[in-house]
N, C-alpha and C. Protein backbone atom coordinates (compact mmCIF):
# COMPACT_ATOMS: atom_id res chain seq x y z
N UNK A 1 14.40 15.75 5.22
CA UNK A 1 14.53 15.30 3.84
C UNK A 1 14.38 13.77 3.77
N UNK A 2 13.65 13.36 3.13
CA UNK A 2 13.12 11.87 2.64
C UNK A 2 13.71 11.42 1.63
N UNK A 3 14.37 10.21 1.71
CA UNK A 3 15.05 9.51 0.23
C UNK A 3 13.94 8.90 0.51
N UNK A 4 13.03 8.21 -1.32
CA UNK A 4 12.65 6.93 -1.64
C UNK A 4 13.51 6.15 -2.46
N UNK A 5 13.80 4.96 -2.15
CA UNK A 5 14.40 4.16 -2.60
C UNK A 5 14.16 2.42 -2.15
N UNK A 6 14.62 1.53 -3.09
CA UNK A 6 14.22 0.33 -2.99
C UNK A 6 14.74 -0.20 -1.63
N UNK A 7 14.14 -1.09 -1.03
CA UNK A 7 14.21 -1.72 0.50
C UNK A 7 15.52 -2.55 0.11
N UNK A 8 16.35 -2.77 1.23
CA UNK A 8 17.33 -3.49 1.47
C UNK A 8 16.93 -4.87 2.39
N UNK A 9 17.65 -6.29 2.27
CA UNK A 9 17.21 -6.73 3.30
C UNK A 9 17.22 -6.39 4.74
N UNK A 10 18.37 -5.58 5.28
CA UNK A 10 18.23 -4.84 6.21
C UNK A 10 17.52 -3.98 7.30
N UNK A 11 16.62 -3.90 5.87
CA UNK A 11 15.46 -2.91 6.53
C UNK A 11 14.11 -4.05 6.91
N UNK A 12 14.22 -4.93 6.12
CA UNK A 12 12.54 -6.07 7.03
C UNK A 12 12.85 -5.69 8.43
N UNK A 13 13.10 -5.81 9.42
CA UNK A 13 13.51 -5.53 10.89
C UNK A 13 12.70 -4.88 10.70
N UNK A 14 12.50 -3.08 10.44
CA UNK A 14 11.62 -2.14 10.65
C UNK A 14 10.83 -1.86 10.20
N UNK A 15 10.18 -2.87 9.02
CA UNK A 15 9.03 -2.68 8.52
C UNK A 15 7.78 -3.48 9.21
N UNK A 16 7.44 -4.17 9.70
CA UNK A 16 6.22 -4.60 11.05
C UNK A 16 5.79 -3.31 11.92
N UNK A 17 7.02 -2.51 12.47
CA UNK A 17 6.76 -1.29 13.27
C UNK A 17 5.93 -0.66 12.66
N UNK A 18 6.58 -0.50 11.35
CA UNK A 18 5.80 0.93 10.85
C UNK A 18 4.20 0.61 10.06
N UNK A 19 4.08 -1.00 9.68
CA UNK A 19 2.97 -1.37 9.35
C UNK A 19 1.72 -1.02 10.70
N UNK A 20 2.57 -1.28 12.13
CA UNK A 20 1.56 -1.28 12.76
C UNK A 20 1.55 -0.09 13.74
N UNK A 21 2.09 0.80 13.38
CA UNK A 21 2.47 2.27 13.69
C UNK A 21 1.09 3.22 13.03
N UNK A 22 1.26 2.88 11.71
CA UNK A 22 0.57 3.24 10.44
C UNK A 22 -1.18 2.82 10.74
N UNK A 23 -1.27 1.16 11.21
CA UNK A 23 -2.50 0.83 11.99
C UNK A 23 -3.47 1.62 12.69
N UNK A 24 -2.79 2.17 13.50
CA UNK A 24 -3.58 3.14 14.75
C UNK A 24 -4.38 3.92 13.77
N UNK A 25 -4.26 4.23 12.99
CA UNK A 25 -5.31 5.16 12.41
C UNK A 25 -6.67 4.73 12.20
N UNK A 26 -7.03 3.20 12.44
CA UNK A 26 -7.98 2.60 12.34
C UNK A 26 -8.45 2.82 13.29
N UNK A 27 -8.24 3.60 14.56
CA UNK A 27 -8.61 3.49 15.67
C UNK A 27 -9.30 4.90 15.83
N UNK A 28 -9.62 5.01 14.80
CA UNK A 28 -10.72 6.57 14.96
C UNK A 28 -11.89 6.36 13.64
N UNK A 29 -12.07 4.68 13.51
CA UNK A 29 -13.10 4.11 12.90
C UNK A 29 -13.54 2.71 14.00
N UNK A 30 -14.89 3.68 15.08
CA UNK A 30 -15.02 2.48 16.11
C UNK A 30 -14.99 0.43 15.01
N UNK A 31 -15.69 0.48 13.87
CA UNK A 31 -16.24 -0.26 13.10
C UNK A 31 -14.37 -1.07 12.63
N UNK A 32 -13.64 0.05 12.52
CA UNK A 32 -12.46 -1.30 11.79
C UNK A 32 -11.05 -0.63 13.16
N UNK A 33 -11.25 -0.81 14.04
CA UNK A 33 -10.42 -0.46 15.42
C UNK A 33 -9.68 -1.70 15.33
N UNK A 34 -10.67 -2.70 15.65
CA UNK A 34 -9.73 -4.02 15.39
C UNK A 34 -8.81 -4.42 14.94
N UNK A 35 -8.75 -3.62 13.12
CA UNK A 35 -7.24 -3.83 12.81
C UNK A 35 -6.18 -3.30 13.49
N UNK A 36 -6.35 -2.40 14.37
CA UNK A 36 -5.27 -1.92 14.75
C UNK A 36 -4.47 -2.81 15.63
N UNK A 37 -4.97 -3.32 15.87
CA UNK A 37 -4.59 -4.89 16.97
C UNK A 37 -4.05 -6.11 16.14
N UNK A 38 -4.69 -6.14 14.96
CA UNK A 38 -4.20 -7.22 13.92
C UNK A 38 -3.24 -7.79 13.93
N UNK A 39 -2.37 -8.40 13.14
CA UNK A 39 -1.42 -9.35 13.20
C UNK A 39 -0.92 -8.60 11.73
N UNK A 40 0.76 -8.65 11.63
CA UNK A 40 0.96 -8.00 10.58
C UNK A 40 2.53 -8.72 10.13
N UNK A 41 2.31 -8.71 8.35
CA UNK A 41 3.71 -9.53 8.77
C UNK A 41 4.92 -9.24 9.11
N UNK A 42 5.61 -10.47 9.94
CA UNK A 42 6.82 -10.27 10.46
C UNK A 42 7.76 -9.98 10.04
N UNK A 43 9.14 -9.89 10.22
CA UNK A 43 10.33 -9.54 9.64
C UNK A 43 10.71 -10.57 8.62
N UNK A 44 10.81 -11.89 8.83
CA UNK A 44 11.21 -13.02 7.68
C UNK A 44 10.03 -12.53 6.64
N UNK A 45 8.67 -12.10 7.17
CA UNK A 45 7.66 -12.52 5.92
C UNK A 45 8.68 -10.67 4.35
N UNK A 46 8.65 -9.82 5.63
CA UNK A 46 8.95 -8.87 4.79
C UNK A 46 10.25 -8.72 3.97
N UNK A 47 11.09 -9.46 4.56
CA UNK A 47 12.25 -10.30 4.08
C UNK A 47 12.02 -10.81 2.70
N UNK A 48 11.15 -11.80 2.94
CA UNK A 48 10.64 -12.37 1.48
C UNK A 48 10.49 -11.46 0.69
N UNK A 49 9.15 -10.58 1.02
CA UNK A 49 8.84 -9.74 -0.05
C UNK A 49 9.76 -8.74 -0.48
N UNK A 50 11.30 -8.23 0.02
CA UNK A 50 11.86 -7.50 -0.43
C UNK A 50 13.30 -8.27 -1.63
N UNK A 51 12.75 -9.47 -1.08
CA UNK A 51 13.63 -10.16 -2.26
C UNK A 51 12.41 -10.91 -3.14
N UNK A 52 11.17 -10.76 -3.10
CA UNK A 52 10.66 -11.57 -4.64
C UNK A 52 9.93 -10.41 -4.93
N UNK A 53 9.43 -9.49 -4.18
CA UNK A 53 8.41 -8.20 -4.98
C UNK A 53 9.20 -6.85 -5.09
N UNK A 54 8.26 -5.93 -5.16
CA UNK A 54 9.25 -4.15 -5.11
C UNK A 54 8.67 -3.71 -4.02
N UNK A 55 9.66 -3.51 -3.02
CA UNK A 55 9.77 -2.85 -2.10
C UNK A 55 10.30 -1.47 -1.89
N UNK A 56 9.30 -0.17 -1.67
CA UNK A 56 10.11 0.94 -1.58
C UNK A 56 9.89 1.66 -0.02
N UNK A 57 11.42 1.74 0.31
CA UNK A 57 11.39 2.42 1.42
C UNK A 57 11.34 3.92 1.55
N UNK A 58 10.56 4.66 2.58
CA UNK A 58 11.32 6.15 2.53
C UNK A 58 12.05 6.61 3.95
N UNK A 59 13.43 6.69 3.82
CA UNK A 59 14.15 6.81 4.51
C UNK A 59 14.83 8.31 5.07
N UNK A 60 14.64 8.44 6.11
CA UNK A 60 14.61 10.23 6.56
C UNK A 60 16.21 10.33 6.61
N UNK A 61 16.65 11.57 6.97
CA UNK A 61 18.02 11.96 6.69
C UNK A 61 18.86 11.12 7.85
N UNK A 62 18.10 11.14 9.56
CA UNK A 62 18.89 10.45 10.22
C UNK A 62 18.88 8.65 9.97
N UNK A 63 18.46 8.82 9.17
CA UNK A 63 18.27 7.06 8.80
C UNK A 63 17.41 5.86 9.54
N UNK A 64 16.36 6.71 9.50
CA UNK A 64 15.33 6.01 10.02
C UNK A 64 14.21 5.78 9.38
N UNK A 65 13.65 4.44 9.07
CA UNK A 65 12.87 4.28 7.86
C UNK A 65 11.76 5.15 8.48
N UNK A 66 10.39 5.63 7.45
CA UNK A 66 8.97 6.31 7.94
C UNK A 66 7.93 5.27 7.20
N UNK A 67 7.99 4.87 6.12
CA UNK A 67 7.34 4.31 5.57
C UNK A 67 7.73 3.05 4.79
N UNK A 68 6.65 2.19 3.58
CA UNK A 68 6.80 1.50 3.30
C UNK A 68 5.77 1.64 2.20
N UNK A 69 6.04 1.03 0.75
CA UNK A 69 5.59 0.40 -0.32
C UNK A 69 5.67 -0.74 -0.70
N UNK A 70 4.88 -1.76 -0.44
CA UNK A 70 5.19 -3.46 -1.95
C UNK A 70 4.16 -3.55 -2.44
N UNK A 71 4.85 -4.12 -3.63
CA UNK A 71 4.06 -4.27 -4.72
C UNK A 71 4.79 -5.25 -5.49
N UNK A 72 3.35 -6.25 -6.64
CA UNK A 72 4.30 -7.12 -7.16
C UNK A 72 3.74 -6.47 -8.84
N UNK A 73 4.28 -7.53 -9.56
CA UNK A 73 3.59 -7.45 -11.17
C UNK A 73 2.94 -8.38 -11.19
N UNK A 74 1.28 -8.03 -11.39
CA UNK A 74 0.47 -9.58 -12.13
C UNK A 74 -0.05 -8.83 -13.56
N UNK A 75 -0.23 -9.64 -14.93
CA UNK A 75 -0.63 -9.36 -15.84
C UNK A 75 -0.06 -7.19 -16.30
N UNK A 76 1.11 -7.68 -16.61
CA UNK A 76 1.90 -5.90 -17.05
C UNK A 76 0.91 -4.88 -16.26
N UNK A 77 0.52 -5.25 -14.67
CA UNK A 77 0.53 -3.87 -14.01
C UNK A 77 0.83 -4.54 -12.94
N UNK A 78 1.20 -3.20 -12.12
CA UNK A 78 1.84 -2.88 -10.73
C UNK A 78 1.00 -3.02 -10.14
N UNK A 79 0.73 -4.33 -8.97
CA UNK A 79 -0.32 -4.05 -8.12
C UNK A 79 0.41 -3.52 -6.23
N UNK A 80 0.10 -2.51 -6.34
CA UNK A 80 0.64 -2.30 -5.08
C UNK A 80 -0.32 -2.81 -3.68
N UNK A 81 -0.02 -3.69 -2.48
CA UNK A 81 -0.44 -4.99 -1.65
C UNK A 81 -0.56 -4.38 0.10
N UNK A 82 0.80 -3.16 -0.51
CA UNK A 82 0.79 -2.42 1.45
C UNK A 82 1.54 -0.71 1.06
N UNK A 83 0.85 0.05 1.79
CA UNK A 83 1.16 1.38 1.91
C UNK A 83 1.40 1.41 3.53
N UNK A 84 2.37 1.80 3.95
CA UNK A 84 1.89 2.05 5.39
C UNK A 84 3.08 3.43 5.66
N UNK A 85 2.82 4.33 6.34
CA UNK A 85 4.24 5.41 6.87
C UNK A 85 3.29 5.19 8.43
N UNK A 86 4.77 5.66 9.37
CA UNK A 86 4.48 5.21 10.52
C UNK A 86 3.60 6.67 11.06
N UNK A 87 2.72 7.16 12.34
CA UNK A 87 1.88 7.78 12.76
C UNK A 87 2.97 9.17 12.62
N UNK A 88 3.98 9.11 13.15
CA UNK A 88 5.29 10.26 13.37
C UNK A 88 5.61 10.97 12.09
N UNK A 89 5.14 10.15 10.93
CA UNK A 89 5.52 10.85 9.99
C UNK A 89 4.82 11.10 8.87
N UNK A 90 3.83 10.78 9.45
CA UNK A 90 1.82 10.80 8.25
C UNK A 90 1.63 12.56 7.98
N UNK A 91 1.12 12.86 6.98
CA UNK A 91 0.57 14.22 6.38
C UNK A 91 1.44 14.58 5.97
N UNK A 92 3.07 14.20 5.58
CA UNK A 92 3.85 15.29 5.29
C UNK A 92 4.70 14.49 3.94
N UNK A 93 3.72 14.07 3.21
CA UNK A 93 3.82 13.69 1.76
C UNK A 93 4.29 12.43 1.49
N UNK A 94 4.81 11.43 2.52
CA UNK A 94 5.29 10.65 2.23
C UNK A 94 4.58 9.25 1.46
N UNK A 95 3.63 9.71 1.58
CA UNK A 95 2.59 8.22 1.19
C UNK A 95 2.65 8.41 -0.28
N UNK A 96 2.11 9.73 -0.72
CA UNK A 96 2.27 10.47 -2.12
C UNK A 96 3.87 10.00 -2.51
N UNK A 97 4.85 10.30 -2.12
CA UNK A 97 6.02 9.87 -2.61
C UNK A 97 6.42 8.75 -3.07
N UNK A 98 6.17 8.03 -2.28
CA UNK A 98 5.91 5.91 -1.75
C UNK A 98 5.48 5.23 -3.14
N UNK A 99 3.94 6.01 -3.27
CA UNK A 99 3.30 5.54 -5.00
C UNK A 99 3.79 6.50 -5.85
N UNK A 100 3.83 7.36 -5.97
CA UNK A 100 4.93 8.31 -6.78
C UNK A 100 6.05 7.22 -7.41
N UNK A 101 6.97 6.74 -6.35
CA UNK A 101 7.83 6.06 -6.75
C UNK A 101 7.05 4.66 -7.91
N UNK A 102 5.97 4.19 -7.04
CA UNK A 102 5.54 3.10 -7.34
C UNK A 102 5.33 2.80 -9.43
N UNK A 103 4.76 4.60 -9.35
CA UNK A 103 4.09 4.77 -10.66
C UNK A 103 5.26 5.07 -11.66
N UNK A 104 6.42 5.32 -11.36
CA UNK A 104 7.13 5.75 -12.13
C UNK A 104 8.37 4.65 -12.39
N UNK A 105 8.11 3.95 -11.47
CA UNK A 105 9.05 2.50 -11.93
C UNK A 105 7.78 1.69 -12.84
N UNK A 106 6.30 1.04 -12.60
CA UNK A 106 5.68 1.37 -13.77
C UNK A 106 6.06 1.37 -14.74
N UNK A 107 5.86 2.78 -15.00
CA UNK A 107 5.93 3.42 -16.13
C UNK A 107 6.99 3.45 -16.77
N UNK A 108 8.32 3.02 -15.56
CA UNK A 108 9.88 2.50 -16.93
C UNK A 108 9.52 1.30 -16.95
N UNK A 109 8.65 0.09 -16.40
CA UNK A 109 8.89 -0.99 -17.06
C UNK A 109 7.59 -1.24 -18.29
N UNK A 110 6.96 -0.15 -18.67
CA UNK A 110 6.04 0.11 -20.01
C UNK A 110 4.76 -0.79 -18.90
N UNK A 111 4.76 -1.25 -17.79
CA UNK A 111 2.88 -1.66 -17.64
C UNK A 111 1.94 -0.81 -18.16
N UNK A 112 0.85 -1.46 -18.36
CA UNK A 112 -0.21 -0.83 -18.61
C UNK A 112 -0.97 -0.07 -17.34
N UNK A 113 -0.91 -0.42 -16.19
CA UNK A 113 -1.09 -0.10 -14.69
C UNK A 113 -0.93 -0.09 -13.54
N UNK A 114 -1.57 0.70 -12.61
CA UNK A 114 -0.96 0.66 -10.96
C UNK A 114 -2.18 0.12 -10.56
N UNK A 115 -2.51 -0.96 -9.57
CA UNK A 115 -3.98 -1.61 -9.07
C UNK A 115 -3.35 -1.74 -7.75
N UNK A 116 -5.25 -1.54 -7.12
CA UNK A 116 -4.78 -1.67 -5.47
C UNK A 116 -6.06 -1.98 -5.22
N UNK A 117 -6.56 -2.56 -3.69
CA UNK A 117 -7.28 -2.31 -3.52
C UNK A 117 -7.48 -1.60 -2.01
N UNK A 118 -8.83 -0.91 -1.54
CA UNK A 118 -8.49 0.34 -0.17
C UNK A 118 -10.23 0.70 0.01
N UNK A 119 -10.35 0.87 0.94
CA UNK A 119 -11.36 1.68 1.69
C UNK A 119 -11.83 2.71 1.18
N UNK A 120 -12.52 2.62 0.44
CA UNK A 120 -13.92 3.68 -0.64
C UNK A 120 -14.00 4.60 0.36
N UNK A 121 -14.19 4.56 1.64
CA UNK A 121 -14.78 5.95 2.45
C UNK A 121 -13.69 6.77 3.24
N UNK A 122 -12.47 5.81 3.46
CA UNK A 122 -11.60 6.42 4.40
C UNK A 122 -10.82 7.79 3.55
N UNK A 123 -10.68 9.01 4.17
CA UNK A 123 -10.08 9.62 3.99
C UNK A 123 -8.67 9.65 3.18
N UNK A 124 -7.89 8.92 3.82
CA UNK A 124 -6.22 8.64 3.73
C UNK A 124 -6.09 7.28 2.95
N UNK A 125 -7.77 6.92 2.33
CA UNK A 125 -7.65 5.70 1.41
C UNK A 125 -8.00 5.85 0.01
N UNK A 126 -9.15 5.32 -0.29
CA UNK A 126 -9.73 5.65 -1.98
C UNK A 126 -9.87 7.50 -2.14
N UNK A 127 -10.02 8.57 -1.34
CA UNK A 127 -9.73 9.34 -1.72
C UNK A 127 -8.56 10.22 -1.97
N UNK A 128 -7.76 9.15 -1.11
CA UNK A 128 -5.93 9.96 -1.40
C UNK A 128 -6.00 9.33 -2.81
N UNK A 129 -6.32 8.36 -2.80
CA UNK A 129 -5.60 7.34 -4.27
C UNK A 129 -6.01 8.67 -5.73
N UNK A 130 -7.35 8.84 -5.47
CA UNK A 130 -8.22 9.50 -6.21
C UNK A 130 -7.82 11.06 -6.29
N UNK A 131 -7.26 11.82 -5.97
CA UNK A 131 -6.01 12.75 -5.70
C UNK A 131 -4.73 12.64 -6.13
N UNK A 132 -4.74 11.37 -6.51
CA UNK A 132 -3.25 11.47 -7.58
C UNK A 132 -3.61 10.48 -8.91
N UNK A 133 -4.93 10.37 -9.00
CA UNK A 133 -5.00 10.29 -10.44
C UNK A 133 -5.85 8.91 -10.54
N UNK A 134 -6.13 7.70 -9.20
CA UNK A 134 -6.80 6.71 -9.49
C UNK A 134 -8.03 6.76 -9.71
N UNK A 135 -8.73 6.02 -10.23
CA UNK A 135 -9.91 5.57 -10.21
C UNK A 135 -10.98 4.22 -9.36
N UNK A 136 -12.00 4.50 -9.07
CA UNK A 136 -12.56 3.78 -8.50
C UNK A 136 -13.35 2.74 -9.80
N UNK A 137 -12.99 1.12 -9.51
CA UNK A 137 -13.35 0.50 -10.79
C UNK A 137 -14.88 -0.28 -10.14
N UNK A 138 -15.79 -0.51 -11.38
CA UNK A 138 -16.74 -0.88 -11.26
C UNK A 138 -16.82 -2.40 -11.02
N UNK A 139 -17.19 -2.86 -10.24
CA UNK A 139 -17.37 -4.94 -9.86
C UNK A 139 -17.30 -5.67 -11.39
N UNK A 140 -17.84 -4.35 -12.70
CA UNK A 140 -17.99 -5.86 -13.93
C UNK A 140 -16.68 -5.30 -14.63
N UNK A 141 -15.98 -4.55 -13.99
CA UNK A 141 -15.07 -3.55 -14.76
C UNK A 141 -13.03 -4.10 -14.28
N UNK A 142 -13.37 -5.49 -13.51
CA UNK A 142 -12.15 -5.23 -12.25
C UNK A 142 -12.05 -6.50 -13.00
N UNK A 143 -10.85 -6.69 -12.84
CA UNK A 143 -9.22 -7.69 -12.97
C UNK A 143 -9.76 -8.65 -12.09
N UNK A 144 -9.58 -9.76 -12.88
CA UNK A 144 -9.64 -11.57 -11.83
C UNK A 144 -8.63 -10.75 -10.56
N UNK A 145 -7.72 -10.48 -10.77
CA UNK A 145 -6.62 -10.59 -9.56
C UNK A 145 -6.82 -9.15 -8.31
N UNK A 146 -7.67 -8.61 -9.45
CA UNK A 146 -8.52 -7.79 -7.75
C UNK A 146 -9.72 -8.11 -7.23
N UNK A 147 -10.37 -9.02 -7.62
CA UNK A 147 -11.67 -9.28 -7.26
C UNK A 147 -11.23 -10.74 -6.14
N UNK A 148 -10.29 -11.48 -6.49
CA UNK A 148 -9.77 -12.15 -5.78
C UNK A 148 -8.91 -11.60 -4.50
N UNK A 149 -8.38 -10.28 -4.47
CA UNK A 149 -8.24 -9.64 -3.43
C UNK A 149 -8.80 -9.08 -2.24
N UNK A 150 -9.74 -8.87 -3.25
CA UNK A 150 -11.30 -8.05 -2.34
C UNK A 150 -11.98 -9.26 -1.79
N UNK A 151 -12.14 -11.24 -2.19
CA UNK A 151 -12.41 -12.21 -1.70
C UNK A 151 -11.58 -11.92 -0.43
N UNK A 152 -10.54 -12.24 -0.61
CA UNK A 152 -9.62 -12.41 0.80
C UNK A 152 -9.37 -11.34 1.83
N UNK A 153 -10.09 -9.79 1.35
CA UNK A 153 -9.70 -9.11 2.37
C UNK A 153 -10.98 -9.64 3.28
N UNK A 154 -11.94 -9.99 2.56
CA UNK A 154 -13.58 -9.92 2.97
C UNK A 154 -13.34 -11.42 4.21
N UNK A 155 -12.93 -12.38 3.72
CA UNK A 155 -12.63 -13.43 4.13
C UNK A 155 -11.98 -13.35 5.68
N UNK A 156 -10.90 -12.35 5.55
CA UNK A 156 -10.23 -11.81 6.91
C UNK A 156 -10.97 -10.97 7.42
N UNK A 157 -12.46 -10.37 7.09
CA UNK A 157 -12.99 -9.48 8.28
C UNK A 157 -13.08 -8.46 7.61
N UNK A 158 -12.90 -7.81 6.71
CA UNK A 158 -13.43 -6.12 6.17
C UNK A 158 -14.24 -6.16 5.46
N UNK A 159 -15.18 -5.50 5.63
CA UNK A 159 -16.44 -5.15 5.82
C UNK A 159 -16.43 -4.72 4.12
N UNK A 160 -17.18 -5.98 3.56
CA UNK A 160 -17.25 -5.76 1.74
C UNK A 160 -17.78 -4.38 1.40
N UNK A 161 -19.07 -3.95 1.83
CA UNK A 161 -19.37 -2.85 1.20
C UNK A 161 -18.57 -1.87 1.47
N UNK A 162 -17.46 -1.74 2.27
CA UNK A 162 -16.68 -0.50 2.21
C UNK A 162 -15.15 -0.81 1.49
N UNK A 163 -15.04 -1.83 0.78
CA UNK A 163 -13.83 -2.08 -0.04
C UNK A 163 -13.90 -1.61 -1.41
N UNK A 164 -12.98 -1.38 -2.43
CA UNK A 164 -13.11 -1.10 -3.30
C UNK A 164 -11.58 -1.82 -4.43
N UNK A 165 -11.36 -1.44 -5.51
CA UNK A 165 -10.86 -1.61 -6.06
C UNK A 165 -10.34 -0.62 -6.98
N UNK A 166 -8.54 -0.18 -7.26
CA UNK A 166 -8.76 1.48 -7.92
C UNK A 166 -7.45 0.97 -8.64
N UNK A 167 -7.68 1.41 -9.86
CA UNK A 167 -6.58 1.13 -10.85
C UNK A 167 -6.20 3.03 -11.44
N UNK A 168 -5.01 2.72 -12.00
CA UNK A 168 -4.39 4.23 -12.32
C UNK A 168 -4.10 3.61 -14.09
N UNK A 169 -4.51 4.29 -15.01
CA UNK A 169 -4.14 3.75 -16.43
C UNK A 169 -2.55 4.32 -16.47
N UNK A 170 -1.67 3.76 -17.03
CA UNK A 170 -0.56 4.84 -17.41
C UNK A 170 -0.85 4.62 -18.95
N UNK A 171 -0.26 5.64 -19.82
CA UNK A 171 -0.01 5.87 -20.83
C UNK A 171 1.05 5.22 -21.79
């Protein structure tokens, strides 16, 4: 059984693991393997983000985190920045839960949306998103603040034509 619920400072400690737990999966794309080696942030950085952004943890019954959500607010939507659940606990809904949570805090604070940006081809990326309701947005169709995302992922090394940009409308 999985609680989601908001990160404690407590928990930065175990969120690097599971960012780079979560990594390895890059490692059955010879082309982005590399990240799996990457550099990811540390405990102070995730520290930060659980005291200035939304952080949601999902925490298993023996109390051991599996995953991770942040996300901040730019312009009344939710842009969510990191998905990661660690390799031990991938396929068994938790990622779905993670933005689940994401969309429904959202949607109590009235945004207009959930924005991200993710890997158009990967499996467990733009087509999970696209499975719970996102969309893939067009280059004349995208937010200053994702096109400036998609600059900096490109900037660090991922490979532009396979990035994308996917917003969820809420109602």
């Amino acid at each position: 059984m999985m609680t989601i619920r908001l990160a404690q400072p407590a928990d930065a400690a175990a969120l690097p693991a599971i960012e780079r737990s979560a990594a390895e999966l890059f490692r059955l794309d010879p082309q982005l393997a590399w990240l799996a080696d990457a550099e990811v942030p540390d405990a102070t950085q995730h520290l930060r983000a659980i005291e200035q952004m939304y952080v949601w943890v999902a925490d298993s019954a023996d109390g051991q985190l599996a995953g991770f959500l942040r996300a901040l607010e730019i312009d009344h939507q939710l842009h969510v920045e990191e998905l990661s659940v660690s390799q031990h606990f991938q396929g068994q809904g938790i990622g779905r839960a993670l933005v689940s949570a994401a969309i429904e805090h959202a949607r109590q604070k009235q945004l207009t949306a959930v924005t991200l940006t993710t890997f158009r081809d990967l499996p467990w990326n733009a087509p999970f998103y696209q499975r719970m309701g996102f969309t893939l947005l067009p280059p004349e169709g995208t937010e200053a603040h994702l096109l400036d995302a998609l600059k900096a992922e490109i900037i660090h090394g991922l490979p532009s034509e396979r990035r994308c940009a996917m917003r969820l409308l809420l109602a």
